[in-house]
PDB file of N, CA and C in Angstrom:
ATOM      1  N   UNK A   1     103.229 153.191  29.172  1.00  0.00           N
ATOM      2  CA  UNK A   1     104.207 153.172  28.115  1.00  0.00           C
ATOM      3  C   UNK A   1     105.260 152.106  28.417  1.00  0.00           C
ATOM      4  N   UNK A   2     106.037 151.436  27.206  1.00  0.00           N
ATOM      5  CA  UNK A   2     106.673 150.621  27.309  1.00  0.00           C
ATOM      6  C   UNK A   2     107.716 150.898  26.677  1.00  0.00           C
ATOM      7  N   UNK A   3     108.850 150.497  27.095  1.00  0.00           N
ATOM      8  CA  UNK A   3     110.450 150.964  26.271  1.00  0.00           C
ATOM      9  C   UNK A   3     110.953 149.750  25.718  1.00  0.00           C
ATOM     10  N   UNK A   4     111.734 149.411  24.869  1.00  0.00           N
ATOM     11  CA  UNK A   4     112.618 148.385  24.193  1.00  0.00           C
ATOM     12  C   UNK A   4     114.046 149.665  24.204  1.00  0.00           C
ATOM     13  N   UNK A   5     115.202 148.927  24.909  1.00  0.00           N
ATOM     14  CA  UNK A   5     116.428 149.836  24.733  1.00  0.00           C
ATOM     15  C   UNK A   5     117.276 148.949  24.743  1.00  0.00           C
ATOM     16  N   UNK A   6     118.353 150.510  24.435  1.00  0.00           N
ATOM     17  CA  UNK A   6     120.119 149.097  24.465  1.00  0.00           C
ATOM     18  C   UNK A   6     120.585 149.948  25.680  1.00  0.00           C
ATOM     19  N   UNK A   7     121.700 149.574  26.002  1.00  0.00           N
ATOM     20  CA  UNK A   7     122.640 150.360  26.484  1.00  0.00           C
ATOM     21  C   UNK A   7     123.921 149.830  26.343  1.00  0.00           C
ATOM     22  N   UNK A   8     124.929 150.390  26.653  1.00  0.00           N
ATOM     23  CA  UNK A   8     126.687 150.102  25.960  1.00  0.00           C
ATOM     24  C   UNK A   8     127.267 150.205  27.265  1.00  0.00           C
ATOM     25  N   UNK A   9     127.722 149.217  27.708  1.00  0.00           N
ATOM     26  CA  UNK A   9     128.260 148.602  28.678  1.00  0.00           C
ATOM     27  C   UNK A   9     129.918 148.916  28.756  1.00  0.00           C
ATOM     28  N   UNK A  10     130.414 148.939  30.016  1.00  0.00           N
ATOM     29  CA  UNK A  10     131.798 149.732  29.938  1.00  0.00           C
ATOM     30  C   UNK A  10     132.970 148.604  28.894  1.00  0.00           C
ATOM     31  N   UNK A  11     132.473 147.543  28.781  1.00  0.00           N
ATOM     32  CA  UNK A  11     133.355 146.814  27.906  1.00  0.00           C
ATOM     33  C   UNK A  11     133.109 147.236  26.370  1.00  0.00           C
ATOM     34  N   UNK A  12     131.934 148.110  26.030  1.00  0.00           N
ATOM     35  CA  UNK A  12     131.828 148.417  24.748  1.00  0.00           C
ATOM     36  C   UNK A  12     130.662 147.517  24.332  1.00  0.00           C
ATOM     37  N   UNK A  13     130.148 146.753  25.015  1.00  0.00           N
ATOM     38  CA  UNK A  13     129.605 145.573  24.099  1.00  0.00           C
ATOM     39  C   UNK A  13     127.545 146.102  24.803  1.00  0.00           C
ATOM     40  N   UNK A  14     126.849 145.592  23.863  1.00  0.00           N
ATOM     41  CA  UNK A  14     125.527 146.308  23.859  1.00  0.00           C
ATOM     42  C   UNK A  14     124.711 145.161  24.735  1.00  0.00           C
ATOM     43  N   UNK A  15     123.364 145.416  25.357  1.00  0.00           N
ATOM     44  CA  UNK A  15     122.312 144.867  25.962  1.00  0.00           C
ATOM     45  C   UNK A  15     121.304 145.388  25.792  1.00  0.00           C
ATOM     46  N   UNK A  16     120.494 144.576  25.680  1.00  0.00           N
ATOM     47  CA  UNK A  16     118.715 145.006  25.045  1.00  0.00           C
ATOM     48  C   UNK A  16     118.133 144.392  26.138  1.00  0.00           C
ATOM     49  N   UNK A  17     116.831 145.912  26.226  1.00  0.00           N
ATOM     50  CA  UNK A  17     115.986 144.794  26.987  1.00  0.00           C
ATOM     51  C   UNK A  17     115.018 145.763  27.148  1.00  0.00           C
ATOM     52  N   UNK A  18     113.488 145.390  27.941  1.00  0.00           N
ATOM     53  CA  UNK A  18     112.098 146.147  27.907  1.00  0.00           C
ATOM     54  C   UNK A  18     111.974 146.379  29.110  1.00  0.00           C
ATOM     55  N   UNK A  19     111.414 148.016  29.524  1.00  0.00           N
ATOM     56  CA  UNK A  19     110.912 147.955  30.543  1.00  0.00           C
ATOM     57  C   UNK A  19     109.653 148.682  30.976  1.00  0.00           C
ATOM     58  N   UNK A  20     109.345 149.266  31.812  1.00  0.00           N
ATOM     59  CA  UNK A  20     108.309 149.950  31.938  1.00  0.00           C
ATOM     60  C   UNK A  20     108.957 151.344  32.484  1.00  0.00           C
ATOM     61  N   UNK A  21     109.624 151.315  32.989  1.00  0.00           N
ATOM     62  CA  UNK A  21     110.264 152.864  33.436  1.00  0.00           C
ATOM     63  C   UNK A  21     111.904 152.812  33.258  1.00  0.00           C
ATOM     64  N   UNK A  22     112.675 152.995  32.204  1.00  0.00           N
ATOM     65  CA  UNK A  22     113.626 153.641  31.646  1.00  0.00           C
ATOM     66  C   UNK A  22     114.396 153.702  33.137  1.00  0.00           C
ATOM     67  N   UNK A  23     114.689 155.017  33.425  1.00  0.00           N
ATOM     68  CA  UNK A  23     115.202 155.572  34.321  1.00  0.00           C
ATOM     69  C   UNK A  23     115.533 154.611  36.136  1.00  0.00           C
ATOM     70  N   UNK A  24     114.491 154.147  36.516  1.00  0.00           N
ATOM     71  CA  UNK A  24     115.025 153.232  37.218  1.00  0.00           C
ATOM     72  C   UNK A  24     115.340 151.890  36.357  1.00  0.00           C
ATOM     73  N   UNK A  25     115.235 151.410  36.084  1.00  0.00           N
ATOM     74  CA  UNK A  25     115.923 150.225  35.438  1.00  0.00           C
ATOM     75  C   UNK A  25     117.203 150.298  35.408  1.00  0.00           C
ATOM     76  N   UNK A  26     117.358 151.461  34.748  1.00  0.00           N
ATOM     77  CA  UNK A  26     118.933 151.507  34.126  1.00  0.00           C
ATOM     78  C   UNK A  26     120.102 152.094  35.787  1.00  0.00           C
ATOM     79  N   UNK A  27     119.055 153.019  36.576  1.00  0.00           N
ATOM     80  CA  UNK A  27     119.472 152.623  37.976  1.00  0.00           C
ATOM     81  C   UNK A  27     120.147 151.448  38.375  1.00  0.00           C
ATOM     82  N   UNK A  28     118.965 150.603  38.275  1.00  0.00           N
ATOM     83  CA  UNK A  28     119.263 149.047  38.819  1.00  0.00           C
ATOM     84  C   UNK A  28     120.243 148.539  38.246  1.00  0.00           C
ATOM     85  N   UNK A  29     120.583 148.423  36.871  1.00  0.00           N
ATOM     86  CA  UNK A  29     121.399 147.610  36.152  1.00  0.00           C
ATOM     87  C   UNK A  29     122.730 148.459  36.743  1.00  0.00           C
ATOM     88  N   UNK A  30     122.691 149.597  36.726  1.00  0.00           N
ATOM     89  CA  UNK A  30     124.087 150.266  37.466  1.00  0.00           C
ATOM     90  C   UNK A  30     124.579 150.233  39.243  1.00  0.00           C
ATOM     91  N   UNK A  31     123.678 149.461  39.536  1.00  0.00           N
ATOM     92  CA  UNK A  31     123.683 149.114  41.025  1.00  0.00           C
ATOM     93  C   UNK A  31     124.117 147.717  40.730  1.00  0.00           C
ATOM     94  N   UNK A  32     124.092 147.301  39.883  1.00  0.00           N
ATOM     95  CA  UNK A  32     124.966 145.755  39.547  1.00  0.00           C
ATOM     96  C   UNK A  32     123.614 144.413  40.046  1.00  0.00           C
ATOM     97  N   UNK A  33     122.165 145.125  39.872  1.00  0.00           N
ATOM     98  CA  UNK A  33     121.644 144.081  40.269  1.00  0.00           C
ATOM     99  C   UNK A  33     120.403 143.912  39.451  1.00  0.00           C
ATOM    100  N   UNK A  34     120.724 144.495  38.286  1.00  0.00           N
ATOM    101  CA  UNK A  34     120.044 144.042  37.139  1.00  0.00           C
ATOM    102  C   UNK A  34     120.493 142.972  36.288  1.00  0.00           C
ATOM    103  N   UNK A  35     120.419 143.065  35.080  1.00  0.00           N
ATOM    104  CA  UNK A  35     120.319 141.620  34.093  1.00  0.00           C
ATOM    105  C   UNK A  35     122.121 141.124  34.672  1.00  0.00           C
ATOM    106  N   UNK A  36     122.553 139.841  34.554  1.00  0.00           N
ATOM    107  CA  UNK A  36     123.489 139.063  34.848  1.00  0.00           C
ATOM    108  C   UNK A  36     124.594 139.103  33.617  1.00  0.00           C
ATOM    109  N   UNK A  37     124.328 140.248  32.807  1.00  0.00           N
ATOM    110  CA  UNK A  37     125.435 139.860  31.369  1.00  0.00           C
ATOM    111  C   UNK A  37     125.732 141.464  32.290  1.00  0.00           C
ATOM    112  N   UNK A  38     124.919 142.639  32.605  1.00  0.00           N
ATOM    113  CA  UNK A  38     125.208 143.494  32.907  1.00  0.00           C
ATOM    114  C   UNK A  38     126.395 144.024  33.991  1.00  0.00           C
ATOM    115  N   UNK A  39     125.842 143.019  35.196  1.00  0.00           N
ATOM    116  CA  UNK A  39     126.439 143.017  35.969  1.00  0.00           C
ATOM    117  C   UNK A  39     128.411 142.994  36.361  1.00  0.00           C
ATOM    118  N   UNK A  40     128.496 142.456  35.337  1.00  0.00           N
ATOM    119  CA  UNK A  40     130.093 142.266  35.122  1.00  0.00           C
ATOM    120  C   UNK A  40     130.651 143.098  34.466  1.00  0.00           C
ATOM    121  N   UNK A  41     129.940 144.214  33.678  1.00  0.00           N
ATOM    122  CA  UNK A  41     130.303 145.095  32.313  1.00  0.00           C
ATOM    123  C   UNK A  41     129.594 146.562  33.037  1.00  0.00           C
ATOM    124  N   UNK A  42     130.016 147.309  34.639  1.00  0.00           N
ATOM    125  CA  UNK A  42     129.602 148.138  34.415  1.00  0.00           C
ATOM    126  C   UNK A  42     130.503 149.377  34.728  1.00  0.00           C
ATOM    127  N   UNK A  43     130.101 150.607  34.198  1.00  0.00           N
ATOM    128  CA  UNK A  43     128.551 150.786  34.268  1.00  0.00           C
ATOM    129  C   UNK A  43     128.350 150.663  32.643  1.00  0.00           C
ATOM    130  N   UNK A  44     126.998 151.008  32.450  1.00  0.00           N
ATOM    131  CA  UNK A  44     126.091 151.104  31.175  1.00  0.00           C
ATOM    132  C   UNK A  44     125.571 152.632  31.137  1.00  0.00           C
ATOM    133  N   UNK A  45     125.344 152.818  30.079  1.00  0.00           N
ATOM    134  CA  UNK A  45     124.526 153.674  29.255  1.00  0.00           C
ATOM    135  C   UNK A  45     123.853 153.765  28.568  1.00  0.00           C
ATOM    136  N   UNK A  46     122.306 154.412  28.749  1.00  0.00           N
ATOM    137  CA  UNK A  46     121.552 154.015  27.086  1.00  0.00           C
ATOM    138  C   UNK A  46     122.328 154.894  26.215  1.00  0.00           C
ATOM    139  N   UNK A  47     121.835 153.922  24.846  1.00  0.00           N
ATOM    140  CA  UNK A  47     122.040 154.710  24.022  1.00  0.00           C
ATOM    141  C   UNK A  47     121.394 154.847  23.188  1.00  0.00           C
ATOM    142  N   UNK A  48     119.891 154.205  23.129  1.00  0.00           N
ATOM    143  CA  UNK A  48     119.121 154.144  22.224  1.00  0.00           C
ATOM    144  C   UNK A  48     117.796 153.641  22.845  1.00  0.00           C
ATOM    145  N   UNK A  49     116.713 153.753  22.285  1.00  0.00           N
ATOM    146  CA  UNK A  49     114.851 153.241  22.976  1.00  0.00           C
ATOM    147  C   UNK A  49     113.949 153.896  22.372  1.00  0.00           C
ATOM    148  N   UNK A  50     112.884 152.890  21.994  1.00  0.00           N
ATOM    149  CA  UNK A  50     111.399 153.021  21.620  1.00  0.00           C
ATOM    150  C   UNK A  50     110.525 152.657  22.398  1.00  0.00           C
ATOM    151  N   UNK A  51     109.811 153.929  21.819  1.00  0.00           N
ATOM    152  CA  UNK A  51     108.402 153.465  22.928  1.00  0.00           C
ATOM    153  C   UNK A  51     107.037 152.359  22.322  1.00  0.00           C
ATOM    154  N   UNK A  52     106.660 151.854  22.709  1.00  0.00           N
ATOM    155  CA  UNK A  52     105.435 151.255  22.688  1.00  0.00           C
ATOM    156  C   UNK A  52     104.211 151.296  23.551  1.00  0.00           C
ATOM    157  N   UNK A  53     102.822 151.189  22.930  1.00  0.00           N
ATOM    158  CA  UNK A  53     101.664 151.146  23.981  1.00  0.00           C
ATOM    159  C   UNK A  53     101.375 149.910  24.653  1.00  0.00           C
ATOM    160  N   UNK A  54     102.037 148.670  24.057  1.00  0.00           N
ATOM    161  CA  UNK A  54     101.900 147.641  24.834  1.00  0.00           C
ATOM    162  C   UNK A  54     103.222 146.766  25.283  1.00  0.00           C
ATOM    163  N   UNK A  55     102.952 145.385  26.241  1.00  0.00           N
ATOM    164  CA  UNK A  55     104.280 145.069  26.519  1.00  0.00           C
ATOM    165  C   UNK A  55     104.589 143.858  25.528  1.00  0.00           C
ATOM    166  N   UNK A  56     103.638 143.375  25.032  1.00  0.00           N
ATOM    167  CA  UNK A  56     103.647 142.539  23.867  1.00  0.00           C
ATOM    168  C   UNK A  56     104.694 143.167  22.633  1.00  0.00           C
ATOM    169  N   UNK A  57     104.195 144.474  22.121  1.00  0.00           N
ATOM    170  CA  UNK A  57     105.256 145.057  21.289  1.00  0.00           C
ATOM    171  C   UNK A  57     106.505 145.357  21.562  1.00  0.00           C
ATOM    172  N   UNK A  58     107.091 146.014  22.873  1.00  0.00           N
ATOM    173  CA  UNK A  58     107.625 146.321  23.397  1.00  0.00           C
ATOM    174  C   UNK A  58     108.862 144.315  23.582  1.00  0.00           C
ATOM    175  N   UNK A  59     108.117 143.764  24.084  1.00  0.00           N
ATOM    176  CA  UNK A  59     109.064 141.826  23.777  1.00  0.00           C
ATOM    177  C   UNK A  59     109.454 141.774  22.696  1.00  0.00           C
ATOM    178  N   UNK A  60     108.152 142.025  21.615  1.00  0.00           N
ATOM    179  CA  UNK A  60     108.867 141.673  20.256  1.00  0.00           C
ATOM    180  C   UNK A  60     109.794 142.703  19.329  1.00  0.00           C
ATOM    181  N   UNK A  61     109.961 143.884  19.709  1.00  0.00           N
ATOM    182  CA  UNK A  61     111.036 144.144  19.587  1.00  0.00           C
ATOM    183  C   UNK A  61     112.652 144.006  19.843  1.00  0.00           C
ATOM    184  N   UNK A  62     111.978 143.788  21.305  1.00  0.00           N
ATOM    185  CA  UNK A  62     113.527 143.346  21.816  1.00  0.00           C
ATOM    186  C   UNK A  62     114.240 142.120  21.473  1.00  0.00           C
ATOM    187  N   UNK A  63     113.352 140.840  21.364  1.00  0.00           N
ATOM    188  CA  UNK A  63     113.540 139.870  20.317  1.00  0.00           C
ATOM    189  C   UNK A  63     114.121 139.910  19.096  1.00  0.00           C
ATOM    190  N   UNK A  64     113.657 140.875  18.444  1.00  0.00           N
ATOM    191  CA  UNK A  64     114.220 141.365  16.621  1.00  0.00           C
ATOM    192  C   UNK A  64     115.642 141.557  16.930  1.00  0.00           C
ATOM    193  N   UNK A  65     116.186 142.824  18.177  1.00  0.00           N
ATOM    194  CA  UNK A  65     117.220 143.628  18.119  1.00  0.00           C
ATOM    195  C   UNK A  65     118.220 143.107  18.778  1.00  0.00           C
ATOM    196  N   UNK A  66     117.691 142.016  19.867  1.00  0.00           N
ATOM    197  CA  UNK A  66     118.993 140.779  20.198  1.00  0.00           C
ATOM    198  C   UNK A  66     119.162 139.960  18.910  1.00  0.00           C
ATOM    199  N   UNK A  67     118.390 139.525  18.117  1.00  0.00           N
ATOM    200  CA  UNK A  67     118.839 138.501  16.921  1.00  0.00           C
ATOM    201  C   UNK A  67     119.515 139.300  16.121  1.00  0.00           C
ATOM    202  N   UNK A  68     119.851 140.747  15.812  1.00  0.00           N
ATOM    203  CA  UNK A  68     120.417 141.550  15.119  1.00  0.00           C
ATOM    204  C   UNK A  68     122.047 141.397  15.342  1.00  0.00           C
ATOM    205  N   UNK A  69     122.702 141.334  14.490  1.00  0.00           N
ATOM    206  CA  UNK A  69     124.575 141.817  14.012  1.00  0.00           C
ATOM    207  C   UNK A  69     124.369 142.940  14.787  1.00  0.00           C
ATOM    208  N   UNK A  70     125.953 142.890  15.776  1.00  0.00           N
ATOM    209  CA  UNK A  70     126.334 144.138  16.071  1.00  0.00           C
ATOM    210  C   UNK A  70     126.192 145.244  15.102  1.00  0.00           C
ATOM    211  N   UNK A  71     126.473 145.009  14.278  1.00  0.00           N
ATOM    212  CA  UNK A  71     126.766 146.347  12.960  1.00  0.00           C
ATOM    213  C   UNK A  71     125.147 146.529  12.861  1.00  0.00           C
ATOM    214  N   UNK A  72     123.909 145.778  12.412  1.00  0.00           N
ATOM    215  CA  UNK A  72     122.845 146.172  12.049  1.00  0.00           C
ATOM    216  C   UNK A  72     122.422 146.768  13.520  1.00  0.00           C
ATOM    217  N   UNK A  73     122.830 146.600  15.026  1.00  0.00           N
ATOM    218  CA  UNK A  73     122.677 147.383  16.068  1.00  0.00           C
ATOM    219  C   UNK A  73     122.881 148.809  15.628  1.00  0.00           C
ATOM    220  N   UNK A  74     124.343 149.161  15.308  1.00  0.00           N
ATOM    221  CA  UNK A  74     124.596 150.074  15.107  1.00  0.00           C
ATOM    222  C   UNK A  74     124.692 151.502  14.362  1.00  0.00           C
ATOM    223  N   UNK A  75     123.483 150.380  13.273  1.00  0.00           N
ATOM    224  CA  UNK A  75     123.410 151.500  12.130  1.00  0.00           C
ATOM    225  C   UNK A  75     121.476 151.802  12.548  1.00  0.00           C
ATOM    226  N   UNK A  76     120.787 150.744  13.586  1.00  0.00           N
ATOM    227  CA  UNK A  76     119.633 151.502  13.848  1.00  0.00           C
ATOM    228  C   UNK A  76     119.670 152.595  15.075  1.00  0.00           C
ATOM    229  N   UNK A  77     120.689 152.359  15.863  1.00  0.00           N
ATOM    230  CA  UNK A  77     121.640 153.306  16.699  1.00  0.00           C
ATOM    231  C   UNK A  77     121.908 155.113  15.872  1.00  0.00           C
ATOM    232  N   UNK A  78     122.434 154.609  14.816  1.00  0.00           N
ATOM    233  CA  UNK A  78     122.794 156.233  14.314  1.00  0.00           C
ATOM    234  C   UNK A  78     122.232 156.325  13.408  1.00  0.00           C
ATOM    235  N   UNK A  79     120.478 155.863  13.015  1.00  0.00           N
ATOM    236  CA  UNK A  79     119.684 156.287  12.297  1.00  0.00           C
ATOM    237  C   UNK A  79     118.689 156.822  13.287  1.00  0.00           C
ATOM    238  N   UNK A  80     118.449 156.553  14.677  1.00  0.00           N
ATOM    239  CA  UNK A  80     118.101 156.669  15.756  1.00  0.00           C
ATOM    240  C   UNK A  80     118.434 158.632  15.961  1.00  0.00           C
ATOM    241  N   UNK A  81     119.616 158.611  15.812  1.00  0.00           N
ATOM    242  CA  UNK A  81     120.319 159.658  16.424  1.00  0.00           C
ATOM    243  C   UNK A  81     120.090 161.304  15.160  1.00  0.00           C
ATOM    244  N   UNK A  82     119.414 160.641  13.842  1.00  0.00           N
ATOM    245  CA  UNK A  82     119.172 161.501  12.889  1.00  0.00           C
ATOM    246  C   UNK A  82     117.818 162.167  13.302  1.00  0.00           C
TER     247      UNK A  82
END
């Protein structure tokens, strides 16, 4: 299984990205030695993720949801949450 997620960074501001296991990742990024936008903004939290069967789908999502407006983040965020 493959994830596409955000998480909300202690400055408020969001990061996307794919992984294969959720849970350590987001470890790592809170150990300050994950992605480099992360590192300066922590800690993080998810707050949102889909799954996929491949890692191909799983890229091109995350692609879509970085080219996305904060606001269109946020309204698949709390359509997410319905």
């Amino acid at each position: 299984m493959y994830y596409t997620y955000i998480v909300e960074c202690a400055d408020g501001t969001y990061y996307t990205g794919y992984t294969v296991n959720l849970e350590k990742r987001l470890h790592t990024h809170n150990l300050g030695k994950g992605a480099k936008y992360t590192r300066a903004r922590l800690p993080v939290s998810l707050i949102y993720r889909e799954e996929f069967a491949t890692k191909e789908e799983a890229m091109s999502r995350e692609w879509q949801i970085k080219h996305m407006t904060r606001q269109q983040k946020q309204k698949l965020i709390e359509q997410k949450k319905d």
